[in-house]
C-alpha atoms as a PDB file:
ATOM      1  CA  UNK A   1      35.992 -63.122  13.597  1.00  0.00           C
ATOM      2  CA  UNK A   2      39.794 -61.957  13.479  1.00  0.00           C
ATOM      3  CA  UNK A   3      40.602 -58.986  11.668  1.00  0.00           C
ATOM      4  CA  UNK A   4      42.701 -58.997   8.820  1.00  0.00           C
ATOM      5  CA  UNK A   5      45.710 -56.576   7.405  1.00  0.00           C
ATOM      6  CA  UNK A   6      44.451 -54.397   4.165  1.00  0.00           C
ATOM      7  CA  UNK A   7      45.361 -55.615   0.968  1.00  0.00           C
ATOM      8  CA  UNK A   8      49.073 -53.939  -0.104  1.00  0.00           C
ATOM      9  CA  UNK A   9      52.373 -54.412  -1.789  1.00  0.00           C
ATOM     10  CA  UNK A  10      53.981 -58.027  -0.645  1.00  0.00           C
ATOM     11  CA  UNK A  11      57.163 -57.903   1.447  1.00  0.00           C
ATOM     12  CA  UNK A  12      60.164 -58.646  -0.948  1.00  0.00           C
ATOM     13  CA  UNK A  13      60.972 -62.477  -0.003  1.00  0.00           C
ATOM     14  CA  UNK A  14      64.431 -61.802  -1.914  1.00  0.00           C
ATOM     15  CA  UNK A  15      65.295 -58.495   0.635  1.00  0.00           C
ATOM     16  CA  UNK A  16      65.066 -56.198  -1.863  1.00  0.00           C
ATOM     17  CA  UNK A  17      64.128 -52.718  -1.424  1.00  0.00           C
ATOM     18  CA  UNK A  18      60.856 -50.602  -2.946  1.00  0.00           C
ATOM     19  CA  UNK A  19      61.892 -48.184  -5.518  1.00  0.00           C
ATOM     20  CA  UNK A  20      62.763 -45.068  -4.124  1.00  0.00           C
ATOM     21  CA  UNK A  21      59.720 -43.388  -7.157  1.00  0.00           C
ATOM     22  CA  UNK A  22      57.580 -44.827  -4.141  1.00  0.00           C
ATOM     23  CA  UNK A  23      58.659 -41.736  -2.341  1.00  0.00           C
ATOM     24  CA  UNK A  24      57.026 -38.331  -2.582  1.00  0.00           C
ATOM     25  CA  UNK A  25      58.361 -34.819  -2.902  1.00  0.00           C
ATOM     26  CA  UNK A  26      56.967 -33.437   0.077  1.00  0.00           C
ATOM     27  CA  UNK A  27      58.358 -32.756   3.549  1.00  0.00           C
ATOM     28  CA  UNK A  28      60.518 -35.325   4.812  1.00  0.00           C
ATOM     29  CA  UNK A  29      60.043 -35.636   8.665  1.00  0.00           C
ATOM     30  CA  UNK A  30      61.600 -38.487  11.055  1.00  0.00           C
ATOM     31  CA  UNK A  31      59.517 -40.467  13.619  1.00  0.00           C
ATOM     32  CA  UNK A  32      62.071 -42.198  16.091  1.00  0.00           C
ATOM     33  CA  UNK A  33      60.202 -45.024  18.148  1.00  0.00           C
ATOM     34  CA  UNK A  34      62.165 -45.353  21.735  1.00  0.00           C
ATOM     35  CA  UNK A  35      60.281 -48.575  23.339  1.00  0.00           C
ATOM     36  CA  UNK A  36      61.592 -49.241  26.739  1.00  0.00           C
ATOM     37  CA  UNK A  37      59.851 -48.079  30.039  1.00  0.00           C
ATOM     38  CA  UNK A  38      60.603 -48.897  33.714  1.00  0.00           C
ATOM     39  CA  UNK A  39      56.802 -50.106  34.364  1.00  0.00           C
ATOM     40  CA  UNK A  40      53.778 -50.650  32.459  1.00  0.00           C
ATOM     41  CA  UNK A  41      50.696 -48.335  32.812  1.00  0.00           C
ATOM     42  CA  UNK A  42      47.607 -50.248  33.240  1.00  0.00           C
ATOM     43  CA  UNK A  43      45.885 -48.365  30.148  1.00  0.00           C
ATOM     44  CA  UNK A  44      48.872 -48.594  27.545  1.00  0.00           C
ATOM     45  CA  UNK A  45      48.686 -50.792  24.457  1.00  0.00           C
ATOM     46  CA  UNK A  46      51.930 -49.236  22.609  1.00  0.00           C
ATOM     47  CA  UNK A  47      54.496 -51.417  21.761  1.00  0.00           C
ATOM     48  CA  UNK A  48      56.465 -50.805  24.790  1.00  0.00           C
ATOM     49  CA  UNK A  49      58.488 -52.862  26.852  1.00  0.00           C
ATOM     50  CA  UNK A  50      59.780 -53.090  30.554  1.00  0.00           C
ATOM     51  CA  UNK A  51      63.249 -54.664  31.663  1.00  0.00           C
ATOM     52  CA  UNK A  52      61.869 -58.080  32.216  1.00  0.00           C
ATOM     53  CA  UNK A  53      59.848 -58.354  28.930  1.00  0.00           C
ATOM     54  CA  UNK A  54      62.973 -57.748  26.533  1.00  0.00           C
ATOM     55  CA  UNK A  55      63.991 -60.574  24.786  1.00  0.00           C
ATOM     56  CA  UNK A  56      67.459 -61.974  24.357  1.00  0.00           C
ATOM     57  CA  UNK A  57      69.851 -59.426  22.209  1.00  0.00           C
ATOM     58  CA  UNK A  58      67.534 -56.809  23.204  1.00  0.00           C
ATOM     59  CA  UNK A  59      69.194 -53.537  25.130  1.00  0.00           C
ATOM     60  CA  UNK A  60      68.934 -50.330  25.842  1.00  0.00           C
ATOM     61  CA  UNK A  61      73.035 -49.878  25.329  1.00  0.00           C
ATOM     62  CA  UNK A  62      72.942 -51.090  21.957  1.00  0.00           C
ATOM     63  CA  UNK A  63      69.350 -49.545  20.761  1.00  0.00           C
ATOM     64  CA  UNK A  64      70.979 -46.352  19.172  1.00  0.00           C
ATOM     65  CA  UNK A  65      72.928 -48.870  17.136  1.00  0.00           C
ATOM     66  CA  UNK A  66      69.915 -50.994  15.345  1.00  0.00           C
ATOM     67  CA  UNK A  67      68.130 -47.448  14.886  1.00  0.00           C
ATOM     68  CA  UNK A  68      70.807 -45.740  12.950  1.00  0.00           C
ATOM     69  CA  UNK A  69      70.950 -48.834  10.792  1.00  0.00           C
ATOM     70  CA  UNK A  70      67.427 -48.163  10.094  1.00  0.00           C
ATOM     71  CA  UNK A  71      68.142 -45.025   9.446  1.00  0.00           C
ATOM     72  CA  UNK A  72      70.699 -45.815   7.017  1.00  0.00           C
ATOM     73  CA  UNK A  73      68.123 -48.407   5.348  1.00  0.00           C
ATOM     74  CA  UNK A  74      65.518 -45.770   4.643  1.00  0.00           C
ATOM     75  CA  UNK A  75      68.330 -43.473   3.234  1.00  0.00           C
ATOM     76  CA  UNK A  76      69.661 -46.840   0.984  1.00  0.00           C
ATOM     77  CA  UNK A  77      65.293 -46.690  -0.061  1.00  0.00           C
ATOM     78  CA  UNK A  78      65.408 -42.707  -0.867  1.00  0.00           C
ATOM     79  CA  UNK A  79      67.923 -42.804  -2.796  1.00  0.00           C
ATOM     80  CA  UNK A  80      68.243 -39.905  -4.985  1.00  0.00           C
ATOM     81  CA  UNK A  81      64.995 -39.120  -3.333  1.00  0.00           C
ATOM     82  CA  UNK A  82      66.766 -38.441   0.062  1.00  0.00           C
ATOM     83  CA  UNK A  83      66.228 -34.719   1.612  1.00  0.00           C
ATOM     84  CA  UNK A  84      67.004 -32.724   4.690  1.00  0.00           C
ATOM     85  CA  UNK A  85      64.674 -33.450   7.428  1.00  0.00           C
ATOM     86  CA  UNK A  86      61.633 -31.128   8.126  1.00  0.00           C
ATOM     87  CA  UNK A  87      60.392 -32.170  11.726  1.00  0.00           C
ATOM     88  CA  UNK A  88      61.685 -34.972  14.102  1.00  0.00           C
ATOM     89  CA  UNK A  89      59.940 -36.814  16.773  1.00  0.00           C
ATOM     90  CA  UNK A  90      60.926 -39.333  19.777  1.00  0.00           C
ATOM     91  CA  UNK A  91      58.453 -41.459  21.419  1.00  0.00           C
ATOM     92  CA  UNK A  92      57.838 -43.952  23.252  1.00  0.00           C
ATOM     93  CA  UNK A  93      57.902 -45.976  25.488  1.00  0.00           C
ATOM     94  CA  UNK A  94      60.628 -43.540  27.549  1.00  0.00           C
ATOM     95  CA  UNK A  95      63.262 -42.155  25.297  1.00  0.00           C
ATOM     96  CA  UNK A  96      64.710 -40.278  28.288  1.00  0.00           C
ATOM     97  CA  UNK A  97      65.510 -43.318  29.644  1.00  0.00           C
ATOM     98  CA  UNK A  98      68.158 -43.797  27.050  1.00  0.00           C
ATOM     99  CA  UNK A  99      71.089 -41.183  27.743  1.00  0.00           C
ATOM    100  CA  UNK A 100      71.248 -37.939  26.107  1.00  0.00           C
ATOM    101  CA  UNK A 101      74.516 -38.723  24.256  1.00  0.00           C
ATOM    102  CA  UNK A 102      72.975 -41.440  22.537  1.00  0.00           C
ATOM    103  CA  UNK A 103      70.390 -38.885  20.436  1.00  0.00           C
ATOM    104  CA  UNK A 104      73.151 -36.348  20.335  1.00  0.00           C
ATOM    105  CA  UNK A 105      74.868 -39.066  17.784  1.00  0.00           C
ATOM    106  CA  UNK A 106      71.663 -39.909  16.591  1.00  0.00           C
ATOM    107  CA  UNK A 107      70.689 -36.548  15.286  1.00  0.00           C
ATOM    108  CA  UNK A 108      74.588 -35.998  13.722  1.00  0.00           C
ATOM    109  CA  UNK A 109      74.149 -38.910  11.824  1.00  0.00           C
ATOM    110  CA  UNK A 110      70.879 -37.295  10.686  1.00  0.00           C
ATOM    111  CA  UNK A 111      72.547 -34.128   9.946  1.00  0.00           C
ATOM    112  CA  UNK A 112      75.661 -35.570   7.982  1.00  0.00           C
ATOM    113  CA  UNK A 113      73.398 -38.017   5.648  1.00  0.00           C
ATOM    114  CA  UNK A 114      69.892 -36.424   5.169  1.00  0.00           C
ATOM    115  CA  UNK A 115      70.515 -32.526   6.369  1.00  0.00           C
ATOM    116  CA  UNK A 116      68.308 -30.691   8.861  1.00  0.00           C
ATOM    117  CA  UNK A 117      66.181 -27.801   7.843  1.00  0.00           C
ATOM    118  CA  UNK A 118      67.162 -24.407   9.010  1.00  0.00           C
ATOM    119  CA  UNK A 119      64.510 -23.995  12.062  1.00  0.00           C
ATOM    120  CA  UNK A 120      63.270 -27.744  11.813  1.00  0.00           C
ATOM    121  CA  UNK A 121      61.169 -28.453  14.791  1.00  0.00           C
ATOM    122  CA  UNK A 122      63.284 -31.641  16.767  1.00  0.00           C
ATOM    123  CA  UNK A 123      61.138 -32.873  19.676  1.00  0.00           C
ATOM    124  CA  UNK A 124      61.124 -35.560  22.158  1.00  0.00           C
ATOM    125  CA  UNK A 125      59.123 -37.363  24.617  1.00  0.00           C
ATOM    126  CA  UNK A 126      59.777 -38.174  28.116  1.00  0.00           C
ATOM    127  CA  UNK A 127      58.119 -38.389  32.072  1.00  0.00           C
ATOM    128  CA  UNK A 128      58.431 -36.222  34.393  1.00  0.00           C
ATOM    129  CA  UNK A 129      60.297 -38.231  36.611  1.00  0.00           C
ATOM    130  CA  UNK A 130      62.586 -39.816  33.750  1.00  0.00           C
ATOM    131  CA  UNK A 131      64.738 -37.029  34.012  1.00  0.00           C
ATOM    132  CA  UNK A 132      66.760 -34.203  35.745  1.00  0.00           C
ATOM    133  CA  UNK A 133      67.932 -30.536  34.943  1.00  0.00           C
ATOM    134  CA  UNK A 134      71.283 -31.698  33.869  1.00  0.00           C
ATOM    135  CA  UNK A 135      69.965 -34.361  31.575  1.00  0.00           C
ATOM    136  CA  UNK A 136      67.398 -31.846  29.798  1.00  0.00           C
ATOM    137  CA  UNK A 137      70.247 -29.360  28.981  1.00  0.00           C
ATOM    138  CA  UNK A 138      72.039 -32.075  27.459  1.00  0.00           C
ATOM    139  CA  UNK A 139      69.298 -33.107  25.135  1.00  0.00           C
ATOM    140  CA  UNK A 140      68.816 -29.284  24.842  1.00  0.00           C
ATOM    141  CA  UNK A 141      72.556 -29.186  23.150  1.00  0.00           C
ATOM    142  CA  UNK A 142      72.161 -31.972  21.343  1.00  0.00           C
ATOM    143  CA  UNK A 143      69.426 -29.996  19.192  1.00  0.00           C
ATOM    144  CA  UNK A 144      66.243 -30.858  20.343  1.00  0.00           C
ATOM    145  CA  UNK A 145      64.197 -27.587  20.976  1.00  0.00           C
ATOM    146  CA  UNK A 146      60.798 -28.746  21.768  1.00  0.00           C
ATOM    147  CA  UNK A 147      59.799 -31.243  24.863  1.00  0.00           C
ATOM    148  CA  UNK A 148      56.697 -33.118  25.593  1.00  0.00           C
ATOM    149  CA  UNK A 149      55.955 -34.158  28.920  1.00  0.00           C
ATOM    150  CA  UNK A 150      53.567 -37.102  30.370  1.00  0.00           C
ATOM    151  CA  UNK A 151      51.815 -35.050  32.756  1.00  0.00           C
ATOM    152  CA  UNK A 152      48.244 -36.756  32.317  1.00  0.00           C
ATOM    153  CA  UNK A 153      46.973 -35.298  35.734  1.00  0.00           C
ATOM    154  CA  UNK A 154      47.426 -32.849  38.529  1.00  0.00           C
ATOM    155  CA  UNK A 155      45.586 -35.154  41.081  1.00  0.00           C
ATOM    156  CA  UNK A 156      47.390 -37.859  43.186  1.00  0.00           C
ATOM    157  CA  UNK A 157      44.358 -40.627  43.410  1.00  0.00           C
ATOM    158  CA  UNK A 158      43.870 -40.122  38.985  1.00  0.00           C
ATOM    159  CA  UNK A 159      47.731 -40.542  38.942  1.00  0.00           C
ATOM    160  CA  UNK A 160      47.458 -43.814  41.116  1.00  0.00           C
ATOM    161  CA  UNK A 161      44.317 -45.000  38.861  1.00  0.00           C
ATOM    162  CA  UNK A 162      46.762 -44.311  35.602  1.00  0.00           C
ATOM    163  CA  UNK A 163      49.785 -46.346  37.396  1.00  0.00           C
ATOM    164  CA  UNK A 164      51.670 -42.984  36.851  1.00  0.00           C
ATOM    165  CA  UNK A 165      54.514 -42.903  39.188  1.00  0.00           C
ATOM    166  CA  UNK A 166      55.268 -38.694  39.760  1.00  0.00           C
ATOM    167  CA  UNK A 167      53.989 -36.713  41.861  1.00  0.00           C
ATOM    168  CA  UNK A 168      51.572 -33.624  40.760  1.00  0.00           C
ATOM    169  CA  UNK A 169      54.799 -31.401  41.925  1.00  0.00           C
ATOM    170  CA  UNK A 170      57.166 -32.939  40.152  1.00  0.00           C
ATOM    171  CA  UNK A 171      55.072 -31.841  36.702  1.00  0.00           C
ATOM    172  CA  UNK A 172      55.850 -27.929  37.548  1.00  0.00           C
ATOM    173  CA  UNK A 173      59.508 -28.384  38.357  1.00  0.00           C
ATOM    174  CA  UNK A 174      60.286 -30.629  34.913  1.00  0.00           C
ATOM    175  CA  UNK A 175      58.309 -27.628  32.847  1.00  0.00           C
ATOM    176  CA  UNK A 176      60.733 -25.225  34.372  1.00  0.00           C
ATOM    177  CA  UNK A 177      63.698 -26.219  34.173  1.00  0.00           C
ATOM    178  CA  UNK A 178      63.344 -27.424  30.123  1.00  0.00           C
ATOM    179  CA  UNK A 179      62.678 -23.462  29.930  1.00  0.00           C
ATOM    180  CA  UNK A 180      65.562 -23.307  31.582  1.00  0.00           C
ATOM    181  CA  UNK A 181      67.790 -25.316  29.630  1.00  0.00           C
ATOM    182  CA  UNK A 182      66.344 -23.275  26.708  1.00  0.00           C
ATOM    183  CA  UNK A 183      63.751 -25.251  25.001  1.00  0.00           C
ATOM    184  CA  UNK A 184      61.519 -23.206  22.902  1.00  0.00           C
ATOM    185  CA  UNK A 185      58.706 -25.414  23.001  1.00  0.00           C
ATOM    186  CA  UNK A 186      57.292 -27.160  25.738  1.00  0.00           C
ATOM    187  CA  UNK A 187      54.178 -29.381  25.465  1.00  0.00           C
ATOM    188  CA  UNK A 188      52.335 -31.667  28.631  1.00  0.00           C
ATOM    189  CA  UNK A 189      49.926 -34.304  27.877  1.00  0.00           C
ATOM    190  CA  UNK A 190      46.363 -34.982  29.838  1.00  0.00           C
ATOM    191  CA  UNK A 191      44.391 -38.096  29.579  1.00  0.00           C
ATOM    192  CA  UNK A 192      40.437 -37.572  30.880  1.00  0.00           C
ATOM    193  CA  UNK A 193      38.146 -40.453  32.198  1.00  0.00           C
ATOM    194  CA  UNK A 194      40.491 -42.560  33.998  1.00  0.00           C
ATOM    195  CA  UNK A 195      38.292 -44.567  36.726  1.00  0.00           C
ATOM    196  CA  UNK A 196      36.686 -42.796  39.487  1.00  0.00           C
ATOM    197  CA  UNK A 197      37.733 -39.020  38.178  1.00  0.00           C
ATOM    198  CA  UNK A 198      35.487 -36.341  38.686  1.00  0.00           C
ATOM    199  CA  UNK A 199      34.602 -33.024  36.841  1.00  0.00           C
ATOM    200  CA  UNK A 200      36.265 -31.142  39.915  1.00  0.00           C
ATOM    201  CA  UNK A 201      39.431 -33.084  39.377  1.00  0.00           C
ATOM    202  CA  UNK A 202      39.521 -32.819  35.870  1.00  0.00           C
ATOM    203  CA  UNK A 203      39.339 -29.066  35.969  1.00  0.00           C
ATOM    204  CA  UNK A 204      42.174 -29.261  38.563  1.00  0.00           C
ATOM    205  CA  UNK A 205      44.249 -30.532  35.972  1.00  0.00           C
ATOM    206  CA  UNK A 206      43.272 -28.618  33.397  1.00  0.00           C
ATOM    207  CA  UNK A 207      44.056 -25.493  35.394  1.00  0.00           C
ATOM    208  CA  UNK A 208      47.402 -26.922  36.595  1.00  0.00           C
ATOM    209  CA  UNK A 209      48.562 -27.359  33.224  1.00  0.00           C
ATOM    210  CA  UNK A 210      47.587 -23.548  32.362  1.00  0.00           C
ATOM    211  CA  UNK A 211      49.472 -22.619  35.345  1.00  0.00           C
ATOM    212  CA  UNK A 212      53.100 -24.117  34.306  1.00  0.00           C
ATOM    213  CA  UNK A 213      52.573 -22.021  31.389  1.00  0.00           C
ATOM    214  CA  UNK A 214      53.646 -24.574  28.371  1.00  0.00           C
ATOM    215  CA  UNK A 215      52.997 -23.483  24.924  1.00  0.00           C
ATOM    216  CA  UNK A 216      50.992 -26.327  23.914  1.00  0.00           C
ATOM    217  CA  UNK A 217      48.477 -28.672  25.141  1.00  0.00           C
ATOM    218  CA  UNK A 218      46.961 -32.048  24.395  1.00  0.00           C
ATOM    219  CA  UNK A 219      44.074 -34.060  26.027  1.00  0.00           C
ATOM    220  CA  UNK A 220      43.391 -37.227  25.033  1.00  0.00           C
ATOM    221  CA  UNK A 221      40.709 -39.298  26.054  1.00  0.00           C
ATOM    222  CA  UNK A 222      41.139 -42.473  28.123  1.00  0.00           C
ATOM    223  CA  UNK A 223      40.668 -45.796  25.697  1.00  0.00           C
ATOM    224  CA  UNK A 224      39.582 -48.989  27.501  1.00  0.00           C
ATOM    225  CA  UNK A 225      41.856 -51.263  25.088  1.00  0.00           C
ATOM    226  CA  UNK A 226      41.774 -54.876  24.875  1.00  0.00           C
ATOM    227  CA  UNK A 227      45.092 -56.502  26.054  1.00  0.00           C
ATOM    228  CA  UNK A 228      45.624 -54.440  28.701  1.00  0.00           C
ATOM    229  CA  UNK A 229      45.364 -54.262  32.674  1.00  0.00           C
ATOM    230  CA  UNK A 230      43.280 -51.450  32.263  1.00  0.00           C
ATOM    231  CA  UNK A 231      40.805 -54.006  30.206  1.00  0.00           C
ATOM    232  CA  UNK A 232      40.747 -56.573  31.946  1.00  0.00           C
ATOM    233  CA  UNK A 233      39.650 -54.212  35.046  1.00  0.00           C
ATOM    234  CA  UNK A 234      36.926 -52.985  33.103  1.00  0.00           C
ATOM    235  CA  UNK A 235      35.606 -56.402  31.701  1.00  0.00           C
ATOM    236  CA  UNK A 236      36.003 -57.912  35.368  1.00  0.00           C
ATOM    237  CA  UNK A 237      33.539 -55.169  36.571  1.00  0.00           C
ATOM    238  CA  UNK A 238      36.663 -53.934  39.011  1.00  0.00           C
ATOM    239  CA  UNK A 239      36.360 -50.480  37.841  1.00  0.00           C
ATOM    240  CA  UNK A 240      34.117 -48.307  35.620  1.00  0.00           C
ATOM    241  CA  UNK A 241      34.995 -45.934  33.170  1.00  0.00           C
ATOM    242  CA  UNK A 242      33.514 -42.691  32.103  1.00  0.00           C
ATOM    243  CA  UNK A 243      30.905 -42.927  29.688  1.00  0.00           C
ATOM    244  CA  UNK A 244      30.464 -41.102  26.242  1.00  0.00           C
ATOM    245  CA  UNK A 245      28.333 -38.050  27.699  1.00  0.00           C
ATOM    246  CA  UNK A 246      30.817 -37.485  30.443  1.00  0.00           C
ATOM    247  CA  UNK A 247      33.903 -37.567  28.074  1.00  0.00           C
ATOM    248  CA  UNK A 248      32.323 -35.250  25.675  1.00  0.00           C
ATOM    249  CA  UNK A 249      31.738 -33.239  29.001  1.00  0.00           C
ATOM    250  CA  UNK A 250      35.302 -33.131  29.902  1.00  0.00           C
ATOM    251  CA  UNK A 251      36.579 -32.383  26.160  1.00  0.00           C
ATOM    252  CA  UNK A 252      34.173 -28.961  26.844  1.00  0.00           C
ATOM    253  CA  UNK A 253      35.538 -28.423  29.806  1.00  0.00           C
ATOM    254  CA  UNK A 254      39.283 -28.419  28.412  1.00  0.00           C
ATOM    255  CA  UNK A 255      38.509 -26.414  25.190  1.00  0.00           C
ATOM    256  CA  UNK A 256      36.745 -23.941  27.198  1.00  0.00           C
ATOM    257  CA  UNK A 257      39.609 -23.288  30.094  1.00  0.00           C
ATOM    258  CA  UNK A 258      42.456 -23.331  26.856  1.00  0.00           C
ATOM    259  CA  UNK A 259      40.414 -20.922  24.772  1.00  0.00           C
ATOM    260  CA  UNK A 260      40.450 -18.867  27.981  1.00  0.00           C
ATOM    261  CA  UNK A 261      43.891 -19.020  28.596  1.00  0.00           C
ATOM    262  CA  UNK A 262      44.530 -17.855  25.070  1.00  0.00           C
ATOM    263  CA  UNK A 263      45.172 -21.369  23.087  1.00  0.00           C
ATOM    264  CA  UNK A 264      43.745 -22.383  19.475  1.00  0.00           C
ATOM    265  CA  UNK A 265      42.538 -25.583  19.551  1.00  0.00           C
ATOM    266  CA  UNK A 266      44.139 -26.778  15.772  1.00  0.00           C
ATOM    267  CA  UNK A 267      43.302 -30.482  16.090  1.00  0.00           C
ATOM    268  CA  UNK A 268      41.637 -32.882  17.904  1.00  0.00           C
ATOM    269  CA  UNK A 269      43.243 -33.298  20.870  1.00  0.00           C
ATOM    270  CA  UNK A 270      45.724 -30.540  21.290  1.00  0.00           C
ATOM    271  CA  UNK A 271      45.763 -26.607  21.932  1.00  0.00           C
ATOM    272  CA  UNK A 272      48.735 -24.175  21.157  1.00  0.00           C
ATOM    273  CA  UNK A 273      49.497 -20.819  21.528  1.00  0.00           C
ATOM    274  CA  UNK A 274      50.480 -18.540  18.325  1.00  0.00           C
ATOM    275  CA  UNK A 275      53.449 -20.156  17.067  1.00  0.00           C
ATOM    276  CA  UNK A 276      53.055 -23.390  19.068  1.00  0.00           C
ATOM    277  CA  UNK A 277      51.716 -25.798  16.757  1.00  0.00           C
ATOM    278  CA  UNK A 278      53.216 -29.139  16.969  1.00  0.00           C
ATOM    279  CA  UNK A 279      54.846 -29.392  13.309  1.00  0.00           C
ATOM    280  CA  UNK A 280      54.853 -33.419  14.264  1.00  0.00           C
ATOM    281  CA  UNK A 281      51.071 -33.187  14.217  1.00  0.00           C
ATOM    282  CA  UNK A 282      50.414 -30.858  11.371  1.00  0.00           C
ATOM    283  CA  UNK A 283      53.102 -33.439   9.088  1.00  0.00           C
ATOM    284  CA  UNK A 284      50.260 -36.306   9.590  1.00  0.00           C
ATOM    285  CA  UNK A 285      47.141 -34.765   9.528  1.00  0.00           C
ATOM    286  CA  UNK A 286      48.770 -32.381   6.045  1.00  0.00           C
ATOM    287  CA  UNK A 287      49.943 -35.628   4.439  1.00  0.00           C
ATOM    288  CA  UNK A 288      53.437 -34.753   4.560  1.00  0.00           C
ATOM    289  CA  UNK A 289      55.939 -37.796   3.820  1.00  0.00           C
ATOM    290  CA  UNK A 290      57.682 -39.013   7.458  1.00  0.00           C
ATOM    291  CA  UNK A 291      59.495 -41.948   8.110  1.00  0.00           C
ATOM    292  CA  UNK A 292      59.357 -44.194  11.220  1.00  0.00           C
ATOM    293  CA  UNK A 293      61.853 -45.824  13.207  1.00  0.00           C
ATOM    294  CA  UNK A 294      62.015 -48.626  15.727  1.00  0.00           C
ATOM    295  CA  UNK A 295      59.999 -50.936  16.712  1.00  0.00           C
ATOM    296  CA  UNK A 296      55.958 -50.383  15.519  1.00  0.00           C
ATOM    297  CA  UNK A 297      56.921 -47.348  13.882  1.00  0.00           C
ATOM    298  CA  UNK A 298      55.568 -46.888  10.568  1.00  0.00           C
ATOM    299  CA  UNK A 299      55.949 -44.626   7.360  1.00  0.00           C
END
């Protein structure tokens, strides 16, 4: 039986926009959706796209462009309603494939027509291997001070299984030199369960993460989603994934080597130390207003 889209409001067929009473009083954050990525992981259903998949007019040179006329769009739907910006968040997809400059005149068009909060927290999203020292000190001076790197596992074979292209080293050097470059909050992302991981390389990762000393954590789960490589593996009988039991083992297993280290856990999937909270995260699961940009984003 296909699903079907909850009843809403009908898209305007004349263009016009919702009234900006629609809008809430809240904090206002920013969710910018960057879609491109050199390859496709097996496991990924995001709306993401490689070179070869983007359609005619499509570009990386000219996606700044279409996302600050979003931008202006949501500010034409605020209206009187429009306020400085409380959080921001990149994802992806890559953003760091697009270059630096582009979000440094991303995030002045932010400033000049919505305001940023004194302190706001401006984060962004990118691989390991997506980029270099000097290209992390230029997002660093563009504003963004917090970072949140792909690192999903410490072992070389798990990395293969994920179709993740850097190597376990290359994890360490990225978290040190954003300190370097002065961002004040760095974050690395795990994903447990991928096929044929054990406990014992689990809890390598786990203590590899600890040991590049980021100020927040998450671990998500591996999701066997229809659609993707990853699926089709799994429906084929080519691979098997962990079961229930085992992922509930592995969640332990993380919450008990982050308590150690001295992280809350402060939602589902993701540790911090004191003062490390994602704001990002705390905006969605609070209720706070946000709006999204790009491609699948949503408000």
């Amino acid at each position: 039986m296909p699903s079907t889209l909850p009843d809403g409001e009908p898209v305007p067929t004349d263009g016009s926009l919702p009234p900006s009473a629609f809008v809430g009083t809240r904090e206002l954050g920013l969710y910018l959706h960057v879609p491109f990525c050199t390859s496709r992981c097996g496991y990924c259903d995001f709306n993401t796209y490689t070179a070869d998949e983007l359609g005619p007019g499509a570009s990386r040179a000219t996606y700044l462009d279409t996302a600050l006329a979003e931008l202006r769009l949501a500010q034409s739907v605020l209206g009187d309603a429009v306020r400085p910006i409380s959080m921001l968040f990149v994802g992806g997809g890559t953003p760091t494939l697009l270059p630096a400059s582009d979000f440094a005149g991303f995030l002045e068009v932010v400033r000049a027509e919505f305001g940023i909060v004194d302190g706001a927290e401006l984060s962004i999203e990118s691989n390991p291997e997506s980029v270099d020292a000097i290209g992390l000190e230029q997002l660093r001076a563009a504003g963004f001070n917090r970072i949140s790197f792909g690192m999903q596992s410490a072992n070389t074979a798990v990395l293969k299984a994920l179709d993740r292209k850097h190597s376990p080293g290359r994890v360490q050097h990225a978290v040190e030199e954003a300190k370097e470059a002065g961002f004040e909050h760095v974050n690395v992302d795990l994903i447990y369960g991928a096929p044929g991981e054990t406990d014992e390389q689990w809890q390598q990762s786990l203590d590899a993460a600890l040991e590049v000393e980021p100020d927040h954590i998450s671990a998500y789960a591996l999701i066997v989603e229809d659609g993707t490589a990853l699926g089709a593996q799994v429906a084929r009988g080519d691979v098997v994934v962990a079961n229930d039991d085992v992922m509930a083992h592995r969640y332990v297993m993380a919450d008990e080597s982050f308590s150690a280290a001295g992280m809350q856990w402060y939602e589902v999937s993701n540790w911090a130390k004191p003062g490390g909270q994602c704001q990002h995260n705390l905006g969605y699961w609070t209720s706070q207003d946000w709006w999204g940009i790009g491609p699948g984003a949503h408000s």
